[in-house]
N, C-alpha and C. Protein backbone atom coordinates (compact mmCIF):
# COMPACT_ATOMS: atom_id res chain seq x y z
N UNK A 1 -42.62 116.41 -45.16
CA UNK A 1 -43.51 115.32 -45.57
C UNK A 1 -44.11 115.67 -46.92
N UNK A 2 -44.65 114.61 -47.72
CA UNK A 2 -44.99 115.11 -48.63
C UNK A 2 -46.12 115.08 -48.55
N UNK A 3 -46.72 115.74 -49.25
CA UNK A 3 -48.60 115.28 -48.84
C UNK A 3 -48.48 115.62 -47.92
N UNK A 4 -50.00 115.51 -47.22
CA UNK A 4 -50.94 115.44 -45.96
C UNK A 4 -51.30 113.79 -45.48
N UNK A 5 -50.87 113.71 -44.48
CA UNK A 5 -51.64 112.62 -43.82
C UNK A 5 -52.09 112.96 -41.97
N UNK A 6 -53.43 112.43 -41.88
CA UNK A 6 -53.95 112.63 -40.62
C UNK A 6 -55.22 112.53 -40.50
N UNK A 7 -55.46 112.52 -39.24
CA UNK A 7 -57.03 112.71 -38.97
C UNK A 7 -58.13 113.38 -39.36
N UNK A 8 -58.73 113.64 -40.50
CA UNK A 8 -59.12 114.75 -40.31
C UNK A 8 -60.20 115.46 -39.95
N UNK A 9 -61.13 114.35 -38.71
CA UNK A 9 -62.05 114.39 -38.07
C UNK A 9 -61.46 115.17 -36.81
N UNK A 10 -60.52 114.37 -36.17
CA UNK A 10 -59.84 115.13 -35.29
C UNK A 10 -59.35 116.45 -35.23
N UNK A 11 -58.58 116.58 -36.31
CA UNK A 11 -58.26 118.30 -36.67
C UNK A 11 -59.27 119.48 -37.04
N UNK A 12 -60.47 118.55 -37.20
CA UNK A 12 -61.23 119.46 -37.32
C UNK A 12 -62.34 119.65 -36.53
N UNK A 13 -62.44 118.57 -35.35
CA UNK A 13 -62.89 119.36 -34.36
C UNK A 13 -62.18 119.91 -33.29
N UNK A 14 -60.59 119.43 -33.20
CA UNK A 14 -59.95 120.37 -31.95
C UNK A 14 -59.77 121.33 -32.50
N UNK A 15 -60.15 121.90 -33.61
CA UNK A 15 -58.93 123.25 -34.05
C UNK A 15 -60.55 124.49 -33.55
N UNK A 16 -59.01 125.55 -33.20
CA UNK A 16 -59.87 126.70 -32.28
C UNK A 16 -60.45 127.64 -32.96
N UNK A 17 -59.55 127.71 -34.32
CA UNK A 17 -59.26 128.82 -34.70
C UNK A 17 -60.50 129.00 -36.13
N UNK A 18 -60.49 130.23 -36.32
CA UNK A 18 -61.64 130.62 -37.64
C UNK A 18 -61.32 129.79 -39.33
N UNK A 19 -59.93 130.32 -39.14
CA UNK A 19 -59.27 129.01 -40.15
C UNK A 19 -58.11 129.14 -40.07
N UNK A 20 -57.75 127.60 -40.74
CA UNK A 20 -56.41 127.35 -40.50
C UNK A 20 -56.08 126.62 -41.70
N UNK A 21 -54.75 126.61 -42.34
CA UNK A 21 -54.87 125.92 -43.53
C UNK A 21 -53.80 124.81 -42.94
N UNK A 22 -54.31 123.47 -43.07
CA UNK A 22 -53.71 122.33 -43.01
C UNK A 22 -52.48 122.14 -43.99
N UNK A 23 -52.76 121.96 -45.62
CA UNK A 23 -51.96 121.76 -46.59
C UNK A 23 -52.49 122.27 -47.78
N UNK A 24 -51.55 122.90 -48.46
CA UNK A 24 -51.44 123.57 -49.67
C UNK A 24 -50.51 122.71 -50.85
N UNK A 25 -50.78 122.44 -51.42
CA UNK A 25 -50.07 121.84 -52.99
C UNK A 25 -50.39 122.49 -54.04
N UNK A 26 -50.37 122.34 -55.15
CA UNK A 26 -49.88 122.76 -56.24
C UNK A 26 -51.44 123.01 -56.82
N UNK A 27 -52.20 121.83 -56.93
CA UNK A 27 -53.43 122.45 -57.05
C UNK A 27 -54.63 122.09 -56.18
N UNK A 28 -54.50 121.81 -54.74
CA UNK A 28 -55.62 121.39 -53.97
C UNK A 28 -54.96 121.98 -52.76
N UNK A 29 -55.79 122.34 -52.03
CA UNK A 29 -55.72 123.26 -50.69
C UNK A 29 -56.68 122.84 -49.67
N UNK A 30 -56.32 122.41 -48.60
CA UNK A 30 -57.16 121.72 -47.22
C UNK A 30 -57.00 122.73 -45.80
N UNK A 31 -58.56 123.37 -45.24
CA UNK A 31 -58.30 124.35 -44.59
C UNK A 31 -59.60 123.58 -43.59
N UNK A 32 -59.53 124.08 -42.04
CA UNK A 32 -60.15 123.54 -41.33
C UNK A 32 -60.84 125.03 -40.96
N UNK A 33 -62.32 125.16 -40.43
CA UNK A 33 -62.60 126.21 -39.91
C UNK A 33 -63.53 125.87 -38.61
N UNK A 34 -63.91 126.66 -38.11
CA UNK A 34 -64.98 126.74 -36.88
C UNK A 34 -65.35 128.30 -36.64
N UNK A 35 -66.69 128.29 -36.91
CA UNK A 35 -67.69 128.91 -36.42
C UNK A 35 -68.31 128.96 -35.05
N UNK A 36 -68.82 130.03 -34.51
CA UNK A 36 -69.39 130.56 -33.66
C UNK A 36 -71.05 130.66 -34.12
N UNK A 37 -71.95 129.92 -32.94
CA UNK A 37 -73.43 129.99 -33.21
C UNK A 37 -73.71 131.04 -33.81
N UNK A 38 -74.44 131.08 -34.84
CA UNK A 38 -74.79 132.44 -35.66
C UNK A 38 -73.77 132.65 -36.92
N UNK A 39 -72.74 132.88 -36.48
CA UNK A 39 -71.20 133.22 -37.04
C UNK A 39 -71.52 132.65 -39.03
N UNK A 40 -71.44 133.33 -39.87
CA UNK A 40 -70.97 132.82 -41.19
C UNK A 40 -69.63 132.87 -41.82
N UNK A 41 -69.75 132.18 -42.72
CA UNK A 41 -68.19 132.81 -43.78
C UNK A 41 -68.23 134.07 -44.11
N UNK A 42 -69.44 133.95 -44.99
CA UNK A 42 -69.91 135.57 -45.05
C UNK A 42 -70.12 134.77 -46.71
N UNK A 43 -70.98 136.10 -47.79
CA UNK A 43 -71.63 135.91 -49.05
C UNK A 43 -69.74 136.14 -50.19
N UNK A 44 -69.87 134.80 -50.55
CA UNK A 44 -68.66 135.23 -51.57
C UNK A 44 -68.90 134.16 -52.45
N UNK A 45 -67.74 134.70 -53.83
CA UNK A 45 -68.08 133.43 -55.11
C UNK A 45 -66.13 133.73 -55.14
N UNK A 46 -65.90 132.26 -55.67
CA UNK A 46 -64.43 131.99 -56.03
C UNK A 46 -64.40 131.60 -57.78
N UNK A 47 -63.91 132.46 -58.39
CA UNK A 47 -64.31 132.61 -59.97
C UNK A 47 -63.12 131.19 -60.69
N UNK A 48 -62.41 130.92 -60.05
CA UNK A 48 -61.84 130.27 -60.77
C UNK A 48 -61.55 128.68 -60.00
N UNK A 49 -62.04 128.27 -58.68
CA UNK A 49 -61.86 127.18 -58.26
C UNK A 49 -63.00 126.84 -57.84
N UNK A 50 -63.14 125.28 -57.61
CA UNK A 50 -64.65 124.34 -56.57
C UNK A 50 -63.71 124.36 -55.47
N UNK A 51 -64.73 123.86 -54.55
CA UNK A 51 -64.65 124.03 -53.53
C UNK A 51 -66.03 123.23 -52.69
N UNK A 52 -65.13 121.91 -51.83
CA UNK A 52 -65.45 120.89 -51.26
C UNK A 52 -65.51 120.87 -49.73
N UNK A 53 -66.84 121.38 -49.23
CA UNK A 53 -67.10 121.56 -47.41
C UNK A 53 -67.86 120.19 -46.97
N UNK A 54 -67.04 119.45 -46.05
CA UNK A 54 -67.72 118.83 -45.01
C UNK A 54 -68.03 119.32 -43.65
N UNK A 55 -69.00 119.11 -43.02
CA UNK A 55 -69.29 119.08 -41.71
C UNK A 55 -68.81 118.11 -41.06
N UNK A 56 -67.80 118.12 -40.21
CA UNK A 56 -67.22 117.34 -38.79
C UNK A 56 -68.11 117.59 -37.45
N UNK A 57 -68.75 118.38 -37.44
CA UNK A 57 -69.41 118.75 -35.97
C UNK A 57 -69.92 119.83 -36.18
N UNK A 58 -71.71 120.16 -35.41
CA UNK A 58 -72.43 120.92 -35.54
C UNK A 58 -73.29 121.05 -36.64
N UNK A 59 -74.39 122.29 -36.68
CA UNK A 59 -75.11 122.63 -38.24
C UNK A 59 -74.89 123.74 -38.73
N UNK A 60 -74.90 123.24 -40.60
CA UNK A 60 -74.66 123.92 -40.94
C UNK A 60 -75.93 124.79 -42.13
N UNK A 61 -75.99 126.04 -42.43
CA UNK A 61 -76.46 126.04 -43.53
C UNK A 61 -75.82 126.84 -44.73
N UNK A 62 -75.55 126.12 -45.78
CA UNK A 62 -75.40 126.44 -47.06
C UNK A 62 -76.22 126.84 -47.88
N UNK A 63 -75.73 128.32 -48.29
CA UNK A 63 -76.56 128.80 -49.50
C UNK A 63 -75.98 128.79 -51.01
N UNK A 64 -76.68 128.68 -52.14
CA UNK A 64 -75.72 128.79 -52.96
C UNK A 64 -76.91 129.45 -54.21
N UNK A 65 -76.27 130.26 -55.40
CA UNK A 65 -77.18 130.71 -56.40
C UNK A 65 -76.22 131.08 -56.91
N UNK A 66 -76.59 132.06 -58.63
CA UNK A 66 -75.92 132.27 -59.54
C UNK A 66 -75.65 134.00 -59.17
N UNK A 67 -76.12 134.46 -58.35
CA UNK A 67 -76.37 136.24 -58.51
C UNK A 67 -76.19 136.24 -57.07
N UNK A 68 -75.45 137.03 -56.34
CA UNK A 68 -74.70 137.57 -54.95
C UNK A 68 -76.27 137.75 -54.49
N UNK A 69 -77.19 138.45 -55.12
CA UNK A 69 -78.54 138.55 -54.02
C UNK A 69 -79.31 137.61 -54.30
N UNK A 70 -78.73 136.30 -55.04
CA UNK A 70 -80.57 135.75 -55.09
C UNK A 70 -79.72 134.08 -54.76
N UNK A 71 -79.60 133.58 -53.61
CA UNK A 71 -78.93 132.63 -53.64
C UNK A 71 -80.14 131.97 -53.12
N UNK A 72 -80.64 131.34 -54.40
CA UNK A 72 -81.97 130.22 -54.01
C UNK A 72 -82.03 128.92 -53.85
N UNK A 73 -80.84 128.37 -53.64
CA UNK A 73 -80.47 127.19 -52.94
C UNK A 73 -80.80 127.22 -51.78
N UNK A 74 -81.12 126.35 -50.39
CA UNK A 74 -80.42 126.40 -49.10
C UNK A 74 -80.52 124.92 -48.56
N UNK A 75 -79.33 124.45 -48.25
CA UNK A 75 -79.56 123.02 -47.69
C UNK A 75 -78.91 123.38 -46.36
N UNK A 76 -79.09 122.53 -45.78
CA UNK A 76 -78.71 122.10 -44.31
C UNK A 76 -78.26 121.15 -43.80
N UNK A 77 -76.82 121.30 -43.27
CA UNK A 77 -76.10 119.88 -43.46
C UNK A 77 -75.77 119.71 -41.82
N UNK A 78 -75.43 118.66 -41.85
CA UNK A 78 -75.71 117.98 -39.74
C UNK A 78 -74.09 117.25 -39.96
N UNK A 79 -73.49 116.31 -39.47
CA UNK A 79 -72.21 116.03 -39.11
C UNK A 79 -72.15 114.68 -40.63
N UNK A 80 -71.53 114.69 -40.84
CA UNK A 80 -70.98 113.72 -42.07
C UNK A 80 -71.26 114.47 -43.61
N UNK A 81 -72.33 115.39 -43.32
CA UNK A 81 -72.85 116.16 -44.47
C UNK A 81 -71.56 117.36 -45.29
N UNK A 82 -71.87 116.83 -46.92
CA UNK A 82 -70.59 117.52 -47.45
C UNK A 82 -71.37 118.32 -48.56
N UNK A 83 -71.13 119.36 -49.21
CA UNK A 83 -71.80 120.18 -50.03
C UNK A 83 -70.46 120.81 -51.00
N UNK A 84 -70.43 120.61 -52.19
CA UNK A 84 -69.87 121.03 -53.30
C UNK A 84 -69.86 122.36 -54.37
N UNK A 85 -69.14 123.10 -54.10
CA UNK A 85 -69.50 124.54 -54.62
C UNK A 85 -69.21 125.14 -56.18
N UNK A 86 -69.37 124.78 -57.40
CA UNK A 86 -69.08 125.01 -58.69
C UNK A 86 -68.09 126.69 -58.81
N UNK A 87 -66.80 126.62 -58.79
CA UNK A 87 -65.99 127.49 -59.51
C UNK A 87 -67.68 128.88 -60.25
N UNK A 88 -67.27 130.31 -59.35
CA UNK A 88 -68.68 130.72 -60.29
C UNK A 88 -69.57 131.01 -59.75
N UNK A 89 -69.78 130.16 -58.38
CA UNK A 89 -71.39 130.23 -57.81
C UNK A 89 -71.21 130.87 -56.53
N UNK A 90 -72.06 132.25 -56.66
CA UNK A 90 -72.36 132.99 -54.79
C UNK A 90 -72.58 131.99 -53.99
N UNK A 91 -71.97 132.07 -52.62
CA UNK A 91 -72.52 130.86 -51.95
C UNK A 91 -72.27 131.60 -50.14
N UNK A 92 -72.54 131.04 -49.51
CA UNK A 92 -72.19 131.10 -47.44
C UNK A 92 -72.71 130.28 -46.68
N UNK A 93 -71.88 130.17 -45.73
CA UNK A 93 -71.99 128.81 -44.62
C UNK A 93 -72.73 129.10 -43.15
N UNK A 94 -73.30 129.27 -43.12
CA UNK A 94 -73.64 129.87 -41.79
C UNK A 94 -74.00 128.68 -40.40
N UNK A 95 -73.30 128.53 -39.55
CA UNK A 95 -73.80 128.33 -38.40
C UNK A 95 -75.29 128.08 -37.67
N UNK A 96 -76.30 127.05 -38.14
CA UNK A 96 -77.25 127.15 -37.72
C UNK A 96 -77.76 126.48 -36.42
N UNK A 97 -76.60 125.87 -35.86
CA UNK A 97 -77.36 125.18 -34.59
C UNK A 97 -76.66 126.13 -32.96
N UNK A 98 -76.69 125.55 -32.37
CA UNK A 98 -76.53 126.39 -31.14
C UNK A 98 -75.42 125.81 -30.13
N UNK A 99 -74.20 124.98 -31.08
CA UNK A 99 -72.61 124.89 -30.64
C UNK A 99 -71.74 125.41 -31.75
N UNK A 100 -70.72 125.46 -31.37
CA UNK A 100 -69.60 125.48 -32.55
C UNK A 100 -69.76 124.68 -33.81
N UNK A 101 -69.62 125.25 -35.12
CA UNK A 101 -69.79 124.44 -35.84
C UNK A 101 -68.22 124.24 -36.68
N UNK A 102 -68.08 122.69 -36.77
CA UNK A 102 -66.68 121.95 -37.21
C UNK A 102 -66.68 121.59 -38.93
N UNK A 103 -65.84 122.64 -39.79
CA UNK A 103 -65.96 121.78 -40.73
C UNK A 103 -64.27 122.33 -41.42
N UNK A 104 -64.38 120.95 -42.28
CA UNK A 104 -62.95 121.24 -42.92
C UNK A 104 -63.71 121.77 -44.77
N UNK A 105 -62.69 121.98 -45.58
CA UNK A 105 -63.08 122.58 -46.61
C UNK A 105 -61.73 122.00 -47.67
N UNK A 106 -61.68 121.29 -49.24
CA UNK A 106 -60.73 121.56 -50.09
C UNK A 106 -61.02 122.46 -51.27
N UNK A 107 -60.12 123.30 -51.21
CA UNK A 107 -60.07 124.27 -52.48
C UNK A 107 -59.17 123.83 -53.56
N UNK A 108 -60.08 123.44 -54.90
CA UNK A 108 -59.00 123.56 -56.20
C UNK A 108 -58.97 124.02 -57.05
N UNK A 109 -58.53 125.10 -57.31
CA UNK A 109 -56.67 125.06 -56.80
C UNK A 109 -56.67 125.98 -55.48
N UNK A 110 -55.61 126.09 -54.84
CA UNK A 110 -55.71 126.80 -53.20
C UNK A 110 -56.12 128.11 -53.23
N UNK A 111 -56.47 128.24 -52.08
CA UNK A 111 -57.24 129.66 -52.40
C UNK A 111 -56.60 131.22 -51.27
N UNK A 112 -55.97 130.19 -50.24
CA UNK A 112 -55.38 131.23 -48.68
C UNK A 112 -53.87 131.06 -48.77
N UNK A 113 -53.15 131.72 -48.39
CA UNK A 113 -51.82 131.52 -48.44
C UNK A 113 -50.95 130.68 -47.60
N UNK A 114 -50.79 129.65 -48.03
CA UNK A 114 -49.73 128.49 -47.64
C UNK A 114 -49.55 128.64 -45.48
N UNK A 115 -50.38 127.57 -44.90
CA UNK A 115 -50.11 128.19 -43.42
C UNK A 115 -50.85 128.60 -42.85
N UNK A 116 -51.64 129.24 -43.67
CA UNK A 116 -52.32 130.75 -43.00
C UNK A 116 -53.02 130.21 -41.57
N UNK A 117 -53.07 131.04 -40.57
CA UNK A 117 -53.60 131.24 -39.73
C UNK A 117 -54.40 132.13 -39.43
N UNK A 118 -55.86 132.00 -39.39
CA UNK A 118 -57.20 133.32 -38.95
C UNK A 118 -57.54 133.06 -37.76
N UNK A 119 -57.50 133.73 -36.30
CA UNK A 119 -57.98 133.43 -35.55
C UNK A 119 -59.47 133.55 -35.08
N UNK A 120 -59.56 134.37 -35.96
CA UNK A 120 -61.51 135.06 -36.17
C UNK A 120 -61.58 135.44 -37.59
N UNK A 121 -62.63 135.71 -37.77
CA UNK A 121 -63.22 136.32 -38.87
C UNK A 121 -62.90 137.56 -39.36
N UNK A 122 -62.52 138.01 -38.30
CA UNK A 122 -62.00 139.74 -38.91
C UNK A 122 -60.67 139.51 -38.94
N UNK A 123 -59.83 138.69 -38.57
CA UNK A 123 -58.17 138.51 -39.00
C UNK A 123 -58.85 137.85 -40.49
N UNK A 124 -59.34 137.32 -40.64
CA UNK A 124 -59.61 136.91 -42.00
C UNK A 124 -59.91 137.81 -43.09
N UNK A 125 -61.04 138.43 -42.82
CA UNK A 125 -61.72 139.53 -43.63
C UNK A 125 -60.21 140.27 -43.42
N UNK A 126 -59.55 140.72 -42.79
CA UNK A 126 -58.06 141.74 -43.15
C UNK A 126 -57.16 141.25 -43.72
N UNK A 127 -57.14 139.57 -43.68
CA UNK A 127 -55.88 139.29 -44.64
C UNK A 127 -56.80 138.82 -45.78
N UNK A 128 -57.55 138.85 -46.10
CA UNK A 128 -58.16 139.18 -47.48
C UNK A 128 -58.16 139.97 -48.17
N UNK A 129 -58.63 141.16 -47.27
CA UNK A 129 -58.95 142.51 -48.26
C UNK A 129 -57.46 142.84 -48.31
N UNK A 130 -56.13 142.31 -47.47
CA UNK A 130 -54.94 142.60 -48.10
C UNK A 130 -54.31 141.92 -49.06
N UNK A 131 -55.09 140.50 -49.42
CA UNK A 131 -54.26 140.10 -50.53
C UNK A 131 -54.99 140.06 -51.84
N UNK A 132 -56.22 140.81 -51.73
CA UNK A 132 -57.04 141.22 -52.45
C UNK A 132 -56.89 142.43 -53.40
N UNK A 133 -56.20 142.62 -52.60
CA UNK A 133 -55.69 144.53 -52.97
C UNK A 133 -54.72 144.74 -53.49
């Protein structure tokens, strides 16, 4: 198929997994994730792409700033809520309510490798720090 077409309310609240990448193209990348109450992405900046998070289900909170320790942003986003990340800027998602939290994410240009499958956070954090390396 070319492109992506689908639900993507649906895919992003049945999906189980920590992340999953829906579709990858040439320069935009669509990845679904879910969190665990508490659970974050964790503190990171992507130097060369934005990066577009909606909430499908649950809360969320977003931090964002210019310096890894001083991220003096924080909004808080509830289900329809989308937050936009500038190529550049420290930022993390954290889990603030007390279910699973559902959100999909586009990266441009892609950012995970074509497919990828994370079933948690630490399959993630390992295929990072391996394609990092």
């Amino acid at each position: 198929m070319l492109g992506w077409v689908g639900n993507i309310e649906a895919e992003t609240v049945q999906n189980a997994s920590f992340r999953r990448v829906l579709f990858t193209g040439r320069h935009l990348q669509l990845t679904v994730m879910r969190l665990a109450p508490g659970e974050e992405i964790g503190i990171e900046q992507h130097a060369d792409l934005d990066q577009f998070i909606r909430v499908e289900g649950g809360r969320a909170l977003v931090t964002m700033g210019t310096e890894r320790d001083q991220l003096e942003q924080h909004h808080d986003l509830l289900d329809d809520w989308a937050a936009i990340i500038p190529a550049g800027t420290w930022h993390n998602v954290v889990n603030s309510g007390d279910g699973h939290l559902s959100i999909y994410s586009l990266y441009a240009p892609p950012e995970h490798p074509d497919g990828a499958v994370h079933e948690t956070k630490a399959d993630a954090d390992a295929a990072e720090a391996g394609h990092h390396h």
